[in-house]
N, C-alpha and C. Protein backbone atom coordinates (compact mmCIF):
# COMPACT_ATOMS: atom_id res chain seq x y z
N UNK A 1 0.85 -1.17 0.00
CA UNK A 1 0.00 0.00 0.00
C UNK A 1 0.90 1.24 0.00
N UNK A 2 0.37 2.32 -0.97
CA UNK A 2 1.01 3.50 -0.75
C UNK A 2 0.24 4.60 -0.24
N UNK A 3 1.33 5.41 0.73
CA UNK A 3 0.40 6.21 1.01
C UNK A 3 -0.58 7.25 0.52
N UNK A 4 -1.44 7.64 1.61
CA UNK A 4 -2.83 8.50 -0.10
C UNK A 4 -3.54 9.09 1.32
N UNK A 5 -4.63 9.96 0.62
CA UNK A 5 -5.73 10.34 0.86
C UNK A 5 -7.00 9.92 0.11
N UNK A 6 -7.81 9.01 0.50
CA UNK A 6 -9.19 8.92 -0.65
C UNK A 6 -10.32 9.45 0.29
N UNK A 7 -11.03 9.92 -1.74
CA UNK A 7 -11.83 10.94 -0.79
C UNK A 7 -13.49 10.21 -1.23
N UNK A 8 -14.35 10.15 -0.35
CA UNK A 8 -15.64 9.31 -0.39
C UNK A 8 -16.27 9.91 -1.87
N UNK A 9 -16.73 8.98 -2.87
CA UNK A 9 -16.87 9.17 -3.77
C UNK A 9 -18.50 8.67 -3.90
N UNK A 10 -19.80 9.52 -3.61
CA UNK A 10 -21.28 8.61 -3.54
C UNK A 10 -21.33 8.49 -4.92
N UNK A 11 -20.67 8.99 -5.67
CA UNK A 11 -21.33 8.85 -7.15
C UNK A 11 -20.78 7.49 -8.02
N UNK A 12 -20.02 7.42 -7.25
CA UNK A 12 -19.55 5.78 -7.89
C UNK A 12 -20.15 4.73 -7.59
N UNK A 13 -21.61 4.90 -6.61
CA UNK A 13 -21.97 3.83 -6.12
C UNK A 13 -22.79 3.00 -7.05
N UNK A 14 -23.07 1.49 -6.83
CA UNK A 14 -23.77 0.99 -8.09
C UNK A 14 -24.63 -0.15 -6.90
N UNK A 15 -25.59 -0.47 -7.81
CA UNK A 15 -26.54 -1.72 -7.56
C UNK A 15 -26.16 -3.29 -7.64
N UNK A 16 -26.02 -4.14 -6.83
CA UNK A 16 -25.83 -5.60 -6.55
C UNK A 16 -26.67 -6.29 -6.78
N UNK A 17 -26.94 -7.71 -7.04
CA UNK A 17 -27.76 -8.32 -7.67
C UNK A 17 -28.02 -8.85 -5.85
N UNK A 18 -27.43 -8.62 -4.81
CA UNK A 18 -27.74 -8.62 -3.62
C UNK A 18 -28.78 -7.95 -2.79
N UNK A 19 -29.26 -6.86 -3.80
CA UNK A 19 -30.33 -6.41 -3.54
C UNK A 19 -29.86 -4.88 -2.42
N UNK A 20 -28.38 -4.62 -2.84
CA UNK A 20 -28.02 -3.29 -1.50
C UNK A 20 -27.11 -2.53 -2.41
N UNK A 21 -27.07 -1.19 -2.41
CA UNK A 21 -26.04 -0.40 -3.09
C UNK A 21 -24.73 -0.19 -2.69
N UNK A 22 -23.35 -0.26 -3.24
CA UNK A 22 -22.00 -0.48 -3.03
C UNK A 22 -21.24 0.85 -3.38
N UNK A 23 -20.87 1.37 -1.89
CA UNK A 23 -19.61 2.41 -3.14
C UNK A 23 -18.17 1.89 -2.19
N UNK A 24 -17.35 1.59 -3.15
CA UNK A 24 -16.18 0.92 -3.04
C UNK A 24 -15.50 1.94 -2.53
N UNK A 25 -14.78 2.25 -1.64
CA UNK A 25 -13.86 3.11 -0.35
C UNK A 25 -12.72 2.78 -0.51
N UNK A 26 -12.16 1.48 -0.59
CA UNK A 26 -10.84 0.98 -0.21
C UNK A 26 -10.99 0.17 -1.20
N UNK A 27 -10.40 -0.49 -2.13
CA UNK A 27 -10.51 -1.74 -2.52
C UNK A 27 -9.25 -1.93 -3.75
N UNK A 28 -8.00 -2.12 -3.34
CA UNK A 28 -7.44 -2.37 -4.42
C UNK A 28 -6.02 -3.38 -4.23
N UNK A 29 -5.51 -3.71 -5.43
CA UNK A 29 -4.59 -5.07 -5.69
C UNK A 29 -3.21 -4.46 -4.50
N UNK A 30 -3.09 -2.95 -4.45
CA UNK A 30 -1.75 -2.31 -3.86
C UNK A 30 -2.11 -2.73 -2.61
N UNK A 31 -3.08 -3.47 -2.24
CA UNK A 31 -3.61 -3.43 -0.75
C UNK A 31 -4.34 -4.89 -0.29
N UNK A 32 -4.01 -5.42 -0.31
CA UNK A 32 -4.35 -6.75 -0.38
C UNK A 32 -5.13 -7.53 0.91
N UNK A 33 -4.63 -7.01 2.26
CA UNK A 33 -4.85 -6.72 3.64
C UNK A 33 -6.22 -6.39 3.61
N UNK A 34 -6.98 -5.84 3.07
CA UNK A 34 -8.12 -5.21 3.40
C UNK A 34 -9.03 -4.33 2.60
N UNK A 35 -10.19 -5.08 2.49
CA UNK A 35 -10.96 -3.55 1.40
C UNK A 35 -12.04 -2.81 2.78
N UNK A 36 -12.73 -1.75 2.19
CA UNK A 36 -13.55 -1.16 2.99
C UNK A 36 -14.35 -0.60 1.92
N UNK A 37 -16.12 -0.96 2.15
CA UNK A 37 -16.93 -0.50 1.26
C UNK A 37 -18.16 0.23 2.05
N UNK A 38 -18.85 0.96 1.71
CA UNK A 38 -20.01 1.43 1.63
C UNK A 38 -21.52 0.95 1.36
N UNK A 39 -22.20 0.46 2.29
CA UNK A 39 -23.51 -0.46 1.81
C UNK A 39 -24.46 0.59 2.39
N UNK A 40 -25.24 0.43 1.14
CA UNK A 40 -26.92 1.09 1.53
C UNK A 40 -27.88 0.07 1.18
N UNK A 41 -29.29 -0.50 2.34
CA UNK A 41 -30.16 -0.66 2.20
C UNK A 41 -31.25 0.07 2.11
N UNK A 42 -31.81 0.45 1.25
CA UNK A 42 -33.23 0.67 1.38
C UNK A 42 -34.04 0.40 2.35
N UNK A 43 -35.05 1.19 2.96
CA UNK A 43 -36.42 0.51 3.93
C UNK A 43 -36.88 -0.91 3.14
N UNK A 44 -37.08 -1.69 3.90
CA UNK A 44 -37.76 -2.98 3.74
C UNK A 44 -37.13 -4.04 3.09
N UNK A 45 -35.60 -3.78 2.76
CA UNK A 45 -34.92 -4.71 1.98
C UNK A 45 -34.16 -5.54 2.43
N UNK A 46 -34.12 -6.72 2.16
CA UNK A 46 -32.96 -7.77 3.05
C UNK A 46 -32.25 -8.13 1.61
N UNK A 47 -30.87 -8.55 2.11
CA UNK A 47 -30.21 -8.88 1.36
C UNK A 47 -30.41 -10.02 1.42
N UNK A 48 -29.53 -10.24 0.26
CA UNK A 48 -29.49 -12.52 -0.12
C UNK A 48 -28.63 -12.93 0.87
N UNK A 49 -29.30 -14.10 1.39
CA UNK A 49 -28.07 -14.98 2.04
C UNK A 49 -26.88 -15.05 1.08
N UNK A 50 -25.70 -15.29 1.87
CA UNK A 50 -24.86 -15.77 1.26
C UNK A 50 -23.54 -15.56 2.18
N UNK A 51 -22.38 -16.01 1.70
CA UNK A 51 -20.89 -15.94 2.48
C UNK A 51 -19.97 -15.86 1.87
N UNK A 52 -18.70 -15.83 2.13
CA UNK A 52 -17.82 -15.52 1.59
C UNK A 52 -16.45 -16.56 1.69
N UNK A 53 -15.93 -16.82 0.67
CA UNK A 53 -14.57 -18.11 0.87
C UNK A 53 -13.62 -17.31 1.33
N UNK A 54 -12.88 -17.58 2.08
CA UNK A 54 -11.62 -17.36 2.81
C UNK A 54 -11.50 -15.49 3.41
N UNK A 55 -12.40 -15.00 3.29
CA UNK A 55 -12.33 -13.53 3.95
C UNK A 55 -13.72 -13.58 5.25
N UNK A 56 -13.15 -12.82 5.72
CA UNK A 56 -13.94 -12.36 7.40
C UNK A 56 -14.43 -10.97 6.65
N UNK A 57 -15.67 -11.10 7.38
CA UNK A 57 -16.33 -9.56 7.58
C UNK A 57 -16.74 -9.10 8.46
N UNK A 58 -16.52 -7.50 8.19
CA UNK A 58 -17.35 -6.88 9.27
C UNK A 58 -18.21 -5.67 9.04
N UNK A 59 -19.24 -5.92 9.67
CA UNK A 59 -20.21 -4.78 9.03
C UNK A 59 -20.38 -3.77 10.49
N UNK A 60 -19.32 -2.59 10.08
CA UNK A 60 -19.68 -1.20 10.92
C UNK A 60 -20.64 -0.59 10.79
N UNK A 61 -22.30 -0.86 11.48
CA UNK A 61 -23.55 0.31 11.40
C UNK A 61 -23.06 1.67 11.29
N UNK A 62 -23.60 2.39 10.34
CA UNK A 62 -23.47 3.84 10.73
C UNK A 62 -24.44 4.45 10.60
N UNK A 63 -25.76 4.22 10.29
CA UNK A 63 -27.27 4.67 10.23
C UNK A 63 -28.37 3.72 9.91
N UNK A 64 -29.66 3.92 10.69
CA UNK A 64 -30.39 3.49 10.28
C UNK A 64 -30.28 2.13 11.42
N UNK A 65 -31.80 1.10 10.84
CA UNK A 65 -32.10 0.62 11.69
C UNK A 65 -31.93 -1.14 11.00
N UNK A 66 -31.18 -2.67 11.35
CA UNK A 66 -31.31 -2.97 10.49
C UNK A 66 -31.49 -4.44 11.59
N UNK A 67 -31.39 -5.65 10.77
CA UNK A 67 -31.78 -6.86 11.75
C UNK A 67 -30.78 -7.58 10.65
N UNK A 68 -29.68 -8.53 11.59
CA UNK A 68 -28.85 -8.69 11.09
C UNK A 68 -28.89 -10.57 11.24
N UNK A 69 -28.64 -11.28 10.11
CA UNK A 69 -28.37 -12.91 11.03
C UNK A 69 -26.99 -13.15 10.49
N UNK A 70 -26.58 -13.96 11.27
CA UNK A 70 -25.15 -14.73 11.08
C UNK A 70 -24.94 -15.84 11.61
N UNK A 71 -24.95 -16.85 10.46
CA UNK A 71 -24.47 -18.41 10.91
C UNK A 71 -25.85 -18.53 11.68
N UNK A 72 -25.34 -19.23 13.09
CA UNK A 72 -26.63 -19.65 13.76
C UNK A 72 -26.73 -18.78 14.90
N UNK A 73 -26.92 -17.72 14.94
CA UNK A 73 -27.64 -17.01 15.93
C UNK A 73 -28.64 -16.65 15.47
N UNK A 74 -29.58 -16.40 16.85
CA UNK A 74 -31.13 -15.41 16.03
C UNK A 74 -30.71 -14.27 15.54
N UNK A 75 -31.59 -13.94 14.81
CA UNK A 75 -31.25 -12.50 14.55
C UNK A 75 -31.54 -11.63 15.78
N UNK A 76 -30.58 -10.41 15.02
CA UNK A 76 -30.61 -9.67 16.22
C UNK A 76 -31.11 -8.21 15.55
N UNK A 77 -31.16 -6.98 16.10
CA UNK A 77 -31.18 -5.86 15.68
C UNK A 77 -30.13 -5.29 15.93
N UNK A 78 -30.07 -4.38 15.04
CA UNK A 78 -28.05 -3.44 14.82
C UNK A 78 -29.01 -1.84 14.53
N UNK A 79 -27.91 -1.26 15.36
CA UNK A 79 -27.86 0.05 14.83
C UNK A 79 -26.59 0.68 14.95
N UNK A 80 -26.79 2.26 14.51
CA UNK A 80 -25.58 3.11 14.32
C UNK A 80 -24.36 2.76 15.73
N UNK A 81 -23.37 2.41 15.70
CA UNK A 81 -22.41 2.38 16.39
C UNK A 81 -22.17 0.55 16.77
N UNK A 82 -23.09 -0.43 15.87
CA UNK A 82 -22.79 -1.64 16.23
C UNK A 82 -21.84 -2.28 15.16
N UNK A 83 -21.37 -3.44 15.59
CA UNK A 83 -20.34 -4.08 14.66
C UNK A 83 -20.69 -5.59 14.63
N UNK A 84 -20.61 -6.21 13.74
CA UNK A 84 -21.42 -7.28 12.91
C UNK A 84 -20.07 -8.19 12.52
N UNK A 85 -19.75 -9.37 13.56
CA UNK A 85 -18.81 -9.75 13.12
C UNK A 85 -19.00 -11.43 12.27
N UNK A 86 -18.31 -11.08 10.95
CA UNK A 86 -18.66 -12.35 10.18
C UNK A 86 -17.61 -13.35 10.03
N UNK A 87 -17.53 -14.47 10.26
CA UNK A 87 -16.53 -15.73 9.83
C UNK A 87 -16.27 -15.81 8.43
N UNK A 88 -14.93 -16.24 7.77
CA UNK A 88 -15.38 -16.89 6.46
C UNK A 88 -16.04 -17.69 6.71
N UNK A 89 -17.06 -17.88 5.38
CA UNK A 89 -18.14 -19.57 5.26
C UNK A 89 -19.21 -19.15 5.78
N UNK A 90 -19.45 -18.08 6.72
CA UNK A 90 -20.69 -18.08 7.53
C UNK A 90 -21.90 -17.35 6.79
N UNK A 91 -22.84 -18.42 6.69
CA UNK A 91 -23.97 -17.68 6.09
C UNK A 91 -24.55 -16.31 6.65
N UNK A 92 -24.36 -15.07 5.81
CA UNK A 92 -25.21 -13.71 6.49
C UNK A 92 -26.12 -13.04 5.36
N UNK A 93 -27.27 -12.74 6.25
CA UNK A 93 -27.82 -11.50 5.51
C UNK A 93 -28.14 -10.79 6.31
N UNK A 94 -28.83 -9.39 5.78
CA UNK A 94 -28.69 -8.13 7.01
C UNK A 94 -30.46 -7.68 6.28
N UNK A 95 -31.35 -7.43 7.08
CA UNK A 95 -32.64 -6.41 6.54
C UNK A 95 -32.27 -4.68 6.96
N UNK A 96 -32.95 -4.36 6.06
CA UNK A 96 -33.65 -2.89 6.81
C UNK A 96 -34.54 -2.88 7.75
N UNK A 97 -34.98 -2.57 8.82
CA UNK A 97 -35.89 -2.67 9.18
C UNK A 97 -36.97 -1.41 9.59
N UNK A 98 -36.00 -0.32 9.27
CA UNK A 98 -36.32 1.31 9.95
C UNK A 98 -36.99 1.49 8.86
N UNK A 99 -37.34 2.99 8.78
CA UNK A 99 -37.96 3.96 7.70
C UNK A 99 -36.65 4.79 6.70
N UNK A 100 -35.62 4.77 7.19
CA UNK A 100 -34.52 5.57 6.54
C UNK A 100 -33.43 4.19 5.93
N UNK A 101 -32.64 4.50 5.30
CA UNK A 101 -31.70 3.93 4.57
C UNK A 101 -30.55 3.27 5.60
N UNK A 102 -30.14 1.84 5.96
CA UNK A 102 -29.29 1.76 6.78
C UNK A 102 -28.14 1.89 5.51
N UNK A 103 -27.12 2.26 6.35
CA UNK A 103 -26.19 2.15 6.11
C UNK A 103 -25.05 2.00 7.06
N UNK A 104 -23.94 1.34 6.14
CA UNK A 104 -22.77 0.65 6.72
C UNK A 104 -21.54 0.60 5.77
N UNK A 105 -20.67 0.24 7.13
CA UNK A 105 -19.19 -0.03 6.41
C UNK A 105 -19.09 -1.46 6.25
N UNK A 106 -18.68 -2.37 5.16
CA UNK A 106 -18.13 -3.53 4.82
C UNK A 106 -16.71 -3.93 4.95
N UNK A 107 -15.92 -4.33 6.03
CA UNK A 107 -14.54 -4.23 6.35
C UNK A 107 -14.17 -5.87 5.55
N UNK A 108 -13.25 -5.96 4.58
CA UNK A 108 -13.05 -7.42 4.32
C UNK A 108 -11.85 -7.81 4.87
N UNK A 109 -11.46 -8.99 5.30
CA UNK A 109 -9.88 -9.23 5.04
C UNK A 109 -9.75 -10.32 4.82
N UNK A 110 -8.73 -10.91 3.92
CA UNK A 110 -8.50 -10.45 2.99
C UNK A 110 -9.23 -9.25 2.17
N UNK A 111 -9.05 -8.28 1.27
CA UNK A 111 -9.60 -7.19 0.59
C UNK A 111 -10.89 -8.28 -0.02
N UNK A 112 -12.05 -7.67 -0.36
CA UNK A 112 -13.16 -8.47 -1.07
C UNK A 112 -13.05 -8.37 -2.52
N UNK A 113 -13.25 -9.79 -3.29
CA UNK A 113 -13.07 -9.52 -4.80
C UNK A 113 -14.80 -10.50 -5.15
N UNK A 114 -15.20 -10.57 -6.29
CA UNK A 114 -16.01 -11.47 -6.69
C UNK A 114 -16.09 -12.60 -6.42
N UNK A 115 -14.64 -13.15 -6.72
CA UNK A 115 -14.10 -14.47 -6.68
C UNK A 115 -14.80 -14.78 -5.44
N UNK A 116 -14.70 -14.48 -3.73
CA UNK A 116 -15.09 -14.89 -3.11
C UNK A 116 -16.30 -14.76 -2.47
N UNK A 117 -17.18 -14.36 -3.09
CA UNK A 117 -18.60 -14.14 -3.40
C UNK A 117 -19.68 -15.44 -3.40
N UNK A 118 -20.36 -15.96 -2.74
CA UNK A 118 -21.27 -17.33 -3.09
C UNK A 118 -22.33 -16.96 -2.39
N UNK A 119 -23.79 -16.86 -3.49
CA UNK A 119 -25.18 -16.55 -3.27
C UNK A 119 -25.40 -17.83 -2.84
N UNK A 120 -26.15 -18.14 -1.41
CA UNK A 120 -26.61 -19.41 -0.48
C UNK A 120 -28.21 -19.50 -0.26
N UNK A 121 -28.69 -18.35 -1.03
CA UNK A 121 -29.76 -18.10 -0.96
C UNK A 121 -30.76 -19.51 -1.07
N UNK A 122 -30.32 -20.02 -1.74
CA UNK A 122 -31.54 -21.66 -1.74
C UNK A 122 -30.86 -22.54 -1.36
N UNK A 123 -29.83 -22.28 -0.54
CA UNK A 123 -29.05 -23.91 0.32
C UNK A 123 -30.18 -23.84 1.89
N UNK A 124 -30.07 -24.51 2.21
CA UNK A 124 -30.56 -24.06 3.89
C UNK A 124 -29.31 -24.35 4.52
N UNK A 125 -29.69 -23.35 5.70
CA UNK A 125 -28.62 -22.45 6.34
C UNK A 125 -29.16 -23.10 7.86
């Protein structure tokens, strides 16, 4: 990694077939250690199950109101200032559950690429 300043870019953000909007913060090959992204849900939207091969996540709340599952716990409810810690392999999805847009930080590590991406949506979990 070299050193930098990046500066939050909302206009780069795009749509997931996950059903949540992405603006990529951190994410590159000079940096391999770690990406950091930007997720917006909409009111009433849950994302797809699914997990990730060989990277951990973590989802930093920073607004909004949301209900989060992971692996086998009940779900729980998350808000602004909670942290959402994910295993590789572990099945997660996150809802909206408020009236406003949650949003969050996506911490990967390894950095997140496609490659380790797997929709679990019709396995049972």
């Amino acid at each position: 990694m070299k050193e930098g300043i990046k500066k939050q870019n909302l206009s780069a953000e795009f749509f997931t077939s996950e059903k949540c909007y992405i603006t990529e913060l951190s994410n590159t090959p000079d940096d391999q250690e770690v990406s950091i992204a930007r997720a917006r849900l909409e009111p009433g939207v849950r994302t797809r199950w699914h997990r990730l091969k060989g990277t951990a996540e973590r989802y930093y709340i920073l607004a909004g109101r949301g209900c989060a599952e992971v692996g086998k716990l009940p779900p729980q409810e998350v808000t602004a200032g909670d942290i959402v810690l994910i295993p590789p392999m572990c099945p997660q999805r996150i809802a909206n559950i408020g009236s406003e847009d949650l949003v969050f930080l996506a911490i990967c590590t390894p950095r997140f690429s496609n490659a380790v991406y797997e929709d679990v949506e019709d396995v049972s979990t």
